[in-house]
Protein backbone atom coordinates (compact mmCIF):
# COMPACT_ATOMS: atom_id res chain seq x y z
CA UNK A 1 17.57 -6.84 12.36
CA UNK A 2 14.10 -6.38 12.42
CA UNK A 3 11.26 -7.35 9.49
CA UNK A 4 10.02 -4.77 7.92
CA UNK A 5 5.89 -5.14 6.48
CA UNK A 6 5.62 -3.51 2.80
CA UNK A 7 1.75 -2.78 2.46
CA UNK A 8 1.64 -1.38 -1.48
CA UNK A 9 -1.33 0.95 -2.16
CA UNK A 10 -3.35 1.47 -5.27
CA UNK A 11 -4.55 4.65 -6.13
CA UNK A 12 -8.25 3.57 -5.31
CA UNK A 13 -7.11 3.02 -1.68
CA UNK A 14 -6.26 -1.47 -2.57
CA UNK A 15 -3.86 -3.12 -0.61
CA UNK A 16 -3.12 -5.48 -3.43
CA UNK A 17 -0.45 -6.81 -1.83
CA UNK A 18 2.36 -7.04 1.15
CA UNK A 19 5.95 -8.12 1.58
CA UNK A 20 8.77 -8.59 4.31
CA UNK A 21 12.12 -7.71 4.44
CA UNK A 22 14.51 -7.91 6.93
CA UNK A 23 16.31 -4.38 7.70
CA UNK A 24 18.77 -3.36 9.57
CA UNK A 25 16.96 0.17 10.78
CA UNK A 26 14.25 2.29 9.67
CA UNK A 27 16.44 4.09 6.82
CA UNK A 28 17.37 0.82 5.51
CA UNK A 29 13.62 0.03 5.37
CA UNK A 30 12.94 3.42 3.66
CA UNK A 31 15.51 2.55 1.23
CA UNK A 32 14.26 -0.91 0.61
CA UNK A 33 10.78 0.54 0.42
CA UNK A 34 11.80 2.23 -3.53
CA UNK A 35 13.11 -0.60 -4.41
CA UNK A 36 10.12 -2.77 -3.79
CA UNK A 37 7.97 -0.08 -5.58
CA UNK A 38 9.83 -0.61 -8.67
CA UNK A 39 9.16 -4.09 -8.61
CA UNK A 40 5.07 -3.13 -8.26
CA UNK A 41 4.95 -0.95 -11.12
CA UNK A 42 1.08 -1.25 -10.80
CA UNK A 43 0.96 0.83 -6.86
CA UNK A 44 0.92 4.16 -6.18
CA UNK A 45 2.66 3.93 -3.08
CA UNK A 46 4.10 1.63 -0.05
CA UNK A 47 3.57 2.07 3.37
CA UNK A 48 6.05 0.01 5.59
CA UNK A 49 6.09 -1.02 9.24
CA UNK A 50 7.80 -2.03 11.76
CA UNK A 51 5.23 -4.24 14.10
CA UNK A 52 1.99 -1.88 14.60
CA UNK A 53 4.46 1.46 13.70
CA UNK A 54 4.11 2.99 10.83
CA UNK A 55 7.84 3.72 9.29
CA UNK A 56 7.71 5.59 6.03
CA UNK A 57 5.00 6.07 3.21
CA UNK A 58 6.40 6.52 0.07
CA UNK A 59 4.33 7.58 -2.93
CA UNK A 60 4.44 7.58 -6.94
CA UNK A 61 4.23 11.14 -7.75
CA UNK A 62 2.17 11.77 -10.62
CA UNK A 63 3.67 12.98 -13.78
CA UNK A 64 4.15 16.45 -14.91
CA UNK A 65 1.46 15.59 -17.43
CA UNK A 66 -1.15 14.81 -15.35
CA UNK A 67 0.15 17.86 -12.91
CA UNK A 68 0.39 20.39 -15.65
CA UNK A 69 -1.58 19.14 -19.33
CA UNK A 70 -0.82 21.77 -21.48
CA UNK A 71 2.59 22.15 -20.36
CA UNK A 72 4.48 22.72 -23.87
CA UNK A 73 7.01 19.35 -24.66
């Protein structure tokens, strides 16, 4: 087991804040990285380490709203 870093962007390029988790691999760390975003509502995105090594970046994609505006409901 290795732990995992959780750095959680903002869209204004923040690092508001970081976390640990202990994972297995690096898909068990990608997997744990959505589940940390929900809990950080607030981010657009998580990048997540393992030591210096950057694992995964996940990111919030924007909604069809802001995509598409007039896009008929």
């Amino acid at each position: 087991m290795n732990v995992y870093q959780f750095h959680f962007l903002t869209g204004d390029g923040g690092r508001p804040t970081l976390d640990f988790s202990e994972c297995g691999d690096d898909a068990e760390a990608a997997r744990a990285a959505f589940r940390h975003l929900r809990q950080h509502r607030s981010c657009s995105g998580v990048e997540v380490y393992d030591g210096q090594r950057l694992v995964v970046t996940v990111a919030v994609p924007p909604s069809a709203e802001d995509v598409l505006p007039d896009a008929p409901r």
